[in-house]
C-alpha atoms as a PDB file:
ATOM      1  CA  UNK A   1      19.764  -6.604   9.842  1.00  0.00           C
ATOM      2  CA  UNK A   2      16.818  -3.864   9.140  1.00  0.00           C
ATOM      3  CA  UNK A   3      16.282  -2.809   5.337  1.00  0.00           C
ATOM      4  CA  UNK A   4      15.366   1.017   4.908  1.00  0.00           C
ATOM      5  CA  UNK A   5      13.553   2.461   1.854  1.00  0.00           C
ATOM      6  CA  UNK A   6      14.732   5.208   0.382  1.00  0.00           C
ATOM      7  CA  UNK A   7      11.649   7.138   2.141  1.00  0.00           C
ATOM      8  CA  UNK A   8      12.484   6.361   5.287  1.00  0.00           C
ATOM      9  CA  UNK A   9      16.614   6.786   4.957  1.00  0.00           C
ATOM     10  CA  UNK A  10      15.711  10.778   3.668  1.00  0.00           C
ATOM     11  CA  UNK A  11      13.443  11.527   6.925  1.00  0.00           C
ATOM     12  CA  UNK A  12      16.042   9.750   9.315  1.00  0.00           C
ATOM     13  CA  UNK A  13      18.900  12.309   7.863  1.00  0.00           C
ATOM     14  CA  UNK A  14      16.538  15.034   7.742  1.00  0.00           C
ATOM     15  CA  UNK A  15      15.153  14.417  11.321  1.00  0.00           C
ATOM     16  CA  UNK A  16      18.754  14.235  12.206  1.00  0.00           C
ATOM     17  CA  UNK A  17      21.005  16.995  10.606  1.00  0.00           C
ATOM     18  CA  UNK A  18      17.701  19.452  12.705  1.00  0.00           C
ATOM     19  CA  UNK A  19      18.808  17.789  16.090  1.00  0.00           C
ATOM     20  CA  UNK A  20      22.708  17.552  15.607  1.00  0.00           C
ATOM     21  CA  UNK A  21      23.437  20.915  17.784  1.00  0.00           C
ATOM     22  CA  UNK A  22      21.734  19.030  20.476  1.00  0.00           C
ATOM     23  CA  UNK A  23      24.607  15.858  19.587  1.00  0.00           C
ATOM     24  CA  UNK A  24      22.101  13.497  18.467  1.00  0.00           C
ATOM     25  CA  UNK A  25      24.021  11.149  16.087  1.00  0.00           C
ATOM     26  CA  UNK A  26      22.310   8.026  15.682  1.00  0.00           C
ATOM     27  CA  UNK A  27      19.548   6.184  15.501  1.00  0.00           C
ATOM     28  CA  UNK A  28      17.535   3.691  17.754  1.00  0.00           C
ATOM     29  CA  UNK A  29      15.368   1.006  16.988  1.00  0.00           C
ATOM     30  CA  UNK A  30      14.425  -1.578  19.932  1.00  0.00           C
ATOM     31  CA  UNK A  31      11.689  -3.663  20.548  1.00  0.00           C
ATOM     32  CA  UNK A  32       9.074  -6.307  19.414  1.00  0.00           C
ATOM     33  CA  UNK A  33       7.965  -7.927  16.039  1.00  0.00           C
ATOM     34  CA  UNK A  34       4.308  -6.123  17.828  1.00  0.00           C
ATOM     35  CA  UNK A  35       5.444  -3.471  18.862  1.00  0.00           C
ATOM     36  CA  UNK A  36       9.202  -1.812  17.571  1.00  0.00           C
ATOM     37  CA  UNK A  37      10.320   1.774  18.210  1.00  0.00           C
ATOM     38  CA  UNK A  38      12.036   3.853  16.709  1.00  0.00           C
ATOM     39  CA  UNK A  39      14.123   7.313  18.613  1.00  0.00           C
ATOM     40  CA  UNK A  40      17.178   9.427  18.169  1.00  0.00           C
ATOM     41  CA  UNK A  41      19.962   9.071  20.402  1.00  0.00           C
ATOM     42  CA  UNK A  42      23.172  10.652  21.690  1.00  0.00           C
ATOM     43  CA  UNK A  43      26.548   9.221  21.441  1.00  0.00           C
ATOM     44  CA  UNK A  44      26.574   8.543  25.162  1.00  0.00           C
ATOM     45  CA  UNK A  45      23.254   6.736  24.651  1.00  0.00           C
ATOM     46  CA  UNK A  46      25.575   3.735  23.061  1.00  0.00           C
ATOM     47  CA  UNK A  47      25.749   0.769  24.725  1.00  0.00           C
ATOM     48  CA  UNK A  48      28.626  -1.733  24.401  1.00  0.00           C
ATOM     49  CA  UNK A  49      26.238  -4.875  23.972  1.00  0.00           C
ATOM     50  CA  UNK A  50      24.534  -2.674  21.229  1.00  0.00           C
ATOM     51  CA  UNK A  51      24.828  -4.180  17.652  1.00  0.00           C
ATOM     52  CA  UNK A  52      25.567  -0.792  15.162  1.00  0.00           C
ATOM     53  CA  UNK A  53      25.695  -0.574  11.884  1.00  0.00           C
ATOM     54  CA  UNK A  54      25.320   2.542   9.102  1.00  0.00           C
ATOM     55  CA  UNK A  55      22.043   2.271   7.362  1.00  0.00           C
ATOM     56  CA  UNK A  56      23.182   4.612   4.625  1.00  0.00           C
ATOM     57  CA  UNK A  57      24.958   7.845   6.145  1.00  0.00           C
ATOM     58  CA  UNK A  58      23.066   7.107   9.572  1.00  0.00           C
ATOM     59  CA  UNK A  59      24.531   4.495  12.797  1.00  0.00           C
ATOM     60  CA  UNK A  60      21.142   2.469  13.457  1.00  0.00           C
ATOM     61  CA  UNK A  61      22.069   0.870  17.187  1.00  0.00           C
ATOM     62  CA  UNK A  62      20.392  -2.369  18.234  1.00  0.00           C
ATOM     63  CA  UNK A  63      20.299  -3.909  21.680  1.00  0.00           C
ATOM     64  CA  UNK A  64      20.529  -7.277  21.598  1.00  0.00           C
ATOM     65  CA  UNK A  65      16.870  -8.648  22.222  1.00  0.00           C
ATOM     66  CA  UNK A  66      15.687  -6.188  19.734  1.00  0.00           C
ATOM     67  CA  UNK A  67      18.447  -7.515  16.900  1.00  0.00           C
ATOM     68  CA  UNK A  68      16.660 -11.063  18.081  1.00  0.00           C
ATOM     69  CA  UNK A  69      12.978  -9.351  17.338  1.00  0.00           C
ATOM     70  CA  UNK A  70      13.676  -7.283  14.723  1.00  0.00           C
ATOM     71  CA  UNK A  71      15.886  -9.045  12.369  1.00  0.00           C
ATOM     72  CA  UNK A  72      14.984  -9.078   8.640  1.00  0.00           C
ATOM     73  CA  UNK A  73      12.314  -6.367   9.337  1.00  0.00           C
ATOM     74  CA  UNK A  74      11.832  -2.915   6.567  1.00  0.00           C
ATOM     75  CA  UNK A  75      11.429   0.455   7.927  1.00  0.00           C
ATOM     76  CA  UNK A  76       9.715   3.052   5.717  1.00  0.00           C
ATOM     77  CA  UNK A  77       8.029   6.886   6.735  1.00  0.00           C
ATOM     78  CA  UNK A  78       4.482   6.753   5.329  1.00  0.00           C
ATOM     79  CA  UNK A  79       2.966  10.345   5.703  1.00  0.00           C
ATOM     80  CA  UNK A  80      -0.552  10.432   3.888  1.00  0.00           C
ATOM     81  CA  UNK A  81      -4.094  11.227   5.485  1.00  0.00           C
ATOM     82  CA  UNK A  82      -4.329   8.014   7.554  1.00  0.00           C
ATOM     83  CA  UNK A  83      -0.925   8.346   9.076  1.00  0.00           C
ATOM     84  CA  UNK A  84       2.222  10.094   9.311  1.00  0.00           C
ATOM     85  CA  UNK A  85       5.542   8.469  11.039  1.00  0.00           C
ATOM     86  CA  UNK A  86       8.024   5.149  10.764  1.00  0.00           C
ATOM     87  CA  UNK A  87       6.517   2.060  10.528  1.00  0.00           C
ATOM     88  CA  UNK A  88       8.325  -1.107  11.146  1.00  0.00           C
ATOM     89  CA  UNK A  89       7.125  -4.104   9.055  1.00  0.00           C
ATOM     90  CA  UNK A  90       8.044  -7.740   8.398  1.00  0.00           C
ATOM     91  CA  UNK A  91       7.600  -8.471   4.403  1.00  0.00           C
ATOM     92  CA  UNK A  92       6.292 -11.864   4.005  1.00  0.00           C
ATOM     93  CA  UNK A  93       7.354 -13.867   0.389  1.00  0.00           C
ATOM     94  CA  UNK A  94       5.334 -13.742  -2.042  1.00  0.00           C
ATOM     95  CA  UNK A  95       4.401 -17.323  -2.964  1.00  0.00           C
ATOM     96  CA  UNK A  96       2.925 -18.260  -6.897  1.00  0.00           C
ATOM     97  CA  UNK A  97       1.062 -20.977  -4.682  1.00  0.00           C
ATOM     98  CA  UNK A  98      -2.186 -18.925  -3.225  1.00  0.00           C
ATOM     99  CA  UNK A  99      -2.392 -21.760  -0.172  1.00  0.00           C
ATOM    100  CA  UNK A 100       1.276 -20.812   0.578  1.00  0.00           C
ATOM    101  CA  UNK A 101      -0.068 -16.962   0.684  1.00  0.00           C
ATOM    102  CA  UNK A 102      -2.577 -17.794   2.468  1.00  0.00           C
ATOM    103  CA  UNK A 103      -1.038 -19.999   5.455  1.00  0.00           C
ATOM    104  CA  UNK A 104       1.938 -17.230   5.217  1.00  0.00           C
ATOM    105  CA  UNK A 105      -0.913 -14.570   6.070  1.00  0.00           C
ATOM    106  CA  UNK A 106      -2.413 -16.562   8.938  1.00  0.00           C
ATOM    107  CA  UNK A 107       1.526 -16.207  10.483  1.00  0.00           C
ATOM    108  CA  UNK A 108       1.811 -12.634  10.114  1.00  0.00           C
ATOM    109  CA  UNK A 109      -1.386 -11.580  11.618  1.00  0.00           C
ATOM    110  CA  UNK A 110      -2.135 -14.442  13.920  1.00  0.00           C
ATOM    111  CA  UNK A 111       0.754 -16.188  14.994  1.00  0.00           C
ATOM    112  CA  UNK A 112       3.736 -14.172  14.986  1.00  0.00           C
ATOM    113  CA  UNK A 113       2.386 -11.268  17.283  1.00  0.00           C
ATOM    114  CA  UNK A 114       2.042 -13.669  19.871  1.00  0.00           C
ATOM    115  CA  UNK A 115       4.884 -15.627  19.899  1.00  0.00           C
ATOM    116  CA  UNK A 116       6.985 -12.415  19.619  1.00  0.00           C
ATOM    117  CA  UNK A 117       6.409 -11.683  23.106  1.00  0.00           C
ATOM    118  CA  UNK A 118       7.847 -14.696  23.854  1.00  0.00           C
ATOM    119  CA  UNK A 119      10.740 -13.359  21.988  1.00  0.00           C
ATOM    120  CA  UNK A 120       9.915 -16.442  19.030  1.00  0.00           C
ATOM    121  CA  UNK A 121       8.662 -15.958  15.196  1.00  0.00           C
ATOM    122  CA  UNK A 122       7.365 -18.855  12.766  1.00  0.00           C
ATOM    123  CA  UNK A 123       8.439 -18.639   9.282  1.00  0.00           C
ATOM    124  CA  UNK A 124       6.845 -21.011   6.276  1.00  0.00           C
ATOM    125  CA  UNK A 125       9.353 -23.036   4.613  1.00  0.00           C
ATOM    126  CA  UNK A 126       6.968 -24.676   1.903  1.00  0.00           C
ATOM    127  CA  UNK A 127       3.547 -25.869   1.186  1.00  0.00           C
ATOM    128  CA  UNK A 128       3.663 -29.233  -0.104  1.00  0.00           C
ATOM    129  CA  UNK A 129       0.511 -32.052  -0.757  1.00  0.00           C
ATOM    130  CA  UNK A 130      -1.445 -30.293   1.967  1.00  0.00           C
ATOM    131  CA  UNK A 131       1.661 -30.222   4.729  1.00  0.00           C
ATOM    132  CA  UNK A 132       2.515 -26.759   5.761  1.00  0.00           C
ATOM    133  CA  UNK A 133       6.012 -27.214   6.943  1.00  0.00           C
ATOM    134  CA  UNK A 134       6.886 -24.235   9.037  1.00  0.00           C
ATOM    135  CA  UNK A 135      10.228 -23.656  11.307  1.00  0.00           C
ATOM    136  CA  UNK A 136      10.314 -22.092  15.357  1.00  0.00           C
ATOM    137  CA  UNK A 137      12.847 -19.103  15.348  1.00  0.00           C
ATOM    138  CA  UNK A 138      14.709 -16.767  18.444  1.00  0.00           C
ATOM    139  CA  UNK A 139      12.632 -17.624  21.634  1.00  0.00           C
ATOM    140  CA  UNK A 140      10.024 -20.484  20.203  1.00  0.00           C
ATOM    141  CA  UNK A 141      13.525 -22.612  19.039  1.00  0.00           C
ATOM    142  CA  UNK A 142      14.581 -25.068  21.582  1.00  0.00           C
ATOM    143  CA  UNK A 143      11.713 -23.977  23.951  1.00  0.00           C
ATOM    144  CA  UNK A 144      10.205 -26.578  26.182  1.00  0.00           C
ATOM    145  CA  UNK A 145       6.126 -25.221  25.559  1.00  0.00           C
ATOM    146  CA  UNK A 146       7.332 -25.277  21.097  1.00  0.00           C
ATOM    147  CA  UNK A 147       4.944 -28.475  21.025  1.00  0.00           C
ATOM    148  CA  UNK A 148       2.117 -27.060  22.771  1.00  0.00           C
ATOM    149  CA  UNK A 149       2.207 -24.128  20.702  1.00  0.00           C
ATOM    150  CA  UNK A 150       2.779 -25.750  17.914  1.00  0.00           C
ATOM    151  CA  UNK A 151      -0.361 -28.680  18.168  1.00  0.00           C
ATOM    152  CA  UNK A 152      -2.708 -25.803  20.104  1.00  0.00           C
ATOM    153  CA  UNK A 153      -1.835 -22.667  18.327  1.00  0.00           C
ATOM    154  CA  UNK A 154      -0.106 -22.674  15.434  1.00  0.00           C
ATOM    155  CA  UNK A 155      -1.657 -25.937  13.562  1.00  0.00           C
ATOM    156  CA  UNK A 156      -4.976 -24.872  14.795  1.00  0.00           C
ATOM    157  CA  UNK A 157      -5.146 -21.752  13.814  1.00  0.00           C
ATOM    158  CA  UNK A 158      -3.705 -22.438  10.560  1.00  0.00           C
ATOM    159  CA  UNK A 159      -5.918 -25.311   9.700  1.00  0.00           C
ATOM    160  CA  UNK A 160      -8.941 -23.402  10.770  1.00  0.00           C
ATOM    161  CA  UNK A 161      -7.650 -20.689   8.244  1.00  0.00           C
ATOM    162  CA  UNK A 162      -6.549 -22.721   5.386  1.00  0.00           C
ATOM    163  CA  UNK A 163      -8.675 -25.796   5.107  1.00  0.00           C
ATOM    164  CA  UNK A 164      -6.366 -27.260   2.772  1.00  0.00           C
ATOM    165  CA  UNK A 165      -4.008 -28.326   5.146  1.00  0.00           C
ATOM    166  CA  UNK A 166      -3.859 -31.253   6.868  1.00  0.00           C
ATOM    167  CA  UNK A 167      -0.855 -31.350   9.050  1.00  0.00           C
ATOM    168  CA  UNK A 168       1.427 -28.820   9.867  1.00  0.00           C
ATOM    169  CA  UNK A 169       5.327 -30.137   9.715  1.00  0.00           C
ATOM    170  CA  UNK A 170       7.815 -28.606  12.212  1.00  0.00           C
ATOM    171  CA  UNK A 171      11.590 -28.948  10.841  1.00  0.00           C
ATOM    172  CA  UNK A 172      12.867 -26.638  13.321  1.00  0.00           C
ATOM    173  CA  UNK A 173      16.267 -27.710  14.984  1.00  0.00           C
ATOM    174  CA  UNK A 174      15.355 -27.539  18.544  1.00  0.00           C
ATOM    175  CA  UNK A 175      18.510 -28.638  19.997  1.00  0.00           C
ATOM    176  CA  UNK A 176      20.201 -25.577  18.369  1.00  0.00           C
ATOM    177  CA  UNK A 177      18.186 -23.189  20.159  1.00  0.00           C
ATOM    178  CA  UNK A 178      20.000 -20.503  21.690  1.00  0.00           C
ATOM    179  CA  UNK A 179      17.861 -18.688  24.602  1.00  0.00           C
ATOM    180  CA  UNK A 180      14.530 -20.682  24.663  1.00  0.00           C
ATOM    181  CA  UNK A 181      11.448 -18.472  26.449  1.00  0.00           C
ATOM    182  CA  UNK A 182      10.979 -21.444  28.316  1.00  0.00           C
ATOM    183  CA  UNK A 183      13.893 -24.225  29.298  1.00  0.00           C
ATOM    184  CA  UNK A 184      12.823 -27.926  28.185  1.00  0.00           C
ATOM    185  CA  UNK A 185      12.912 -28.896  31.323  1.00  0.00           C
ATOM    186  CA  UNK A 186      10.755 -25.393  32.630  1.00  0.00           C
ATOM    187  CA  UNK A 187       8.321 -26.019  30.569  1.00  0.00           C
ATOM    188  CA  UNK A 188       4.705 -24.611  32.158  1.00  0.00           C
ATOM    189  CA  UNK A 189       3.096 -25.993  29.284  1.00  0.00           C
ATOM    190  CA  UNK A 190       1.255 -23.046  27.815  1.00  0.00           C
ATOM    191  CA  UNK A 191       1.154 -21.680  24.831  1.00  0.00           C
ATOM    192  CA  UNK A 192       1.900 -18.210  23.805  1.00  0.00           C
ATOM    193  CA  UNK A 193      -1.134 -18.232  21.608  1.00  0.00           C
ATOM    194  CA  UNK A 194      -3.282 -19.652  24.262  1.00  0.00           C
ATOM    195  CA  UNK A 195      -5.580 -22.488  23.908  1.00  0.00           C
END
């Protein structure tokens, strides 16, 4: 589910306990990987398809494309000179292996805000002899356009990136793909990264 820091579970309750006479009682966070939200609801604002759980003396409710988005992600209130409100971030491992880092990076600003509005994410499973073998998650698993975007986006850009690899390895299990973006047999055969 989401992680909240300590920072950000403080302004939730405080933003909160001001706006209770008004019966707002929870919290809701919907959206993309590019671009989650974050808003104070009402208990009449709950859905039954919502996904709820307490974040730590808060309800945080989900609908259920955004649990598919936004799973795994940290929310933390920054408030310094730059910029002041929740932000909504994906941590990415930190690999010993500075190739690893590197071909993570090119996934986290490159690939995964476009295949997230596709409802997909890419993840890096290991860097090994110059093979960066990554896995297709939520929309990109199963879907009939995963090849294009994999051999046209995601190898591409990563090998353009990170000359050190050679080949890009899929291992993803595309049979076990639950709601594809695009049917293997819909396939329009484009990329959400483009060409």
């Amino acid at each position: 589910m989401l992680n909240f820091t300590d920072n950000a579970k403080r302004r939730v309750l405080q933003f909160l306990e001001g706006q209770r006479a008004q019966g707002v009682t929870a919290l809701r966070v919907a959206g993309t990987r590019a671009d989650p939200k974050l808003w104070l609801v009402k208990d009449d604002d709950r859905d039954e398809s919502d996904t709820a759980f307490d974040a730590g003396g808060f309800d945080v409710l989900l609908d259920p494309l955004s649990v598919q988005h936004l799973q795994g992600a940290s929310v933390d209130f920054v408030d310094d000179v730059m910029q002041s409100g929740f932000r909504v971030y994906f941590e990415s491992p930190s690999w010993d292996d500075p190739i690893a880092q590197r071909v993570q990076d090119v996934l986290d600003t490159m690939v995964n805000p476009g295949v997230a509005g596709h409802g997909g994410n890419v993840s890096l499973k290991s860097v090994e002899n110059g093979v960066a073998i990554i896995e297709f998650g939520g929309g990109c698993q199963g879907c009939g356009a995963a090849d294009v975007t994999l051999k046209h986006g995601v190898e591409r850009m990563i090998k353009e990136q990170v000359p050190e690899i050679v080949q890009v390895s899929d291992t993803t299990d595309h049979a076990a793909g639950e709601n594809p973006y695009y049917l293997p047999h819909e396939s329009s055969g484009e990329s959400p990264l483009g060409k």
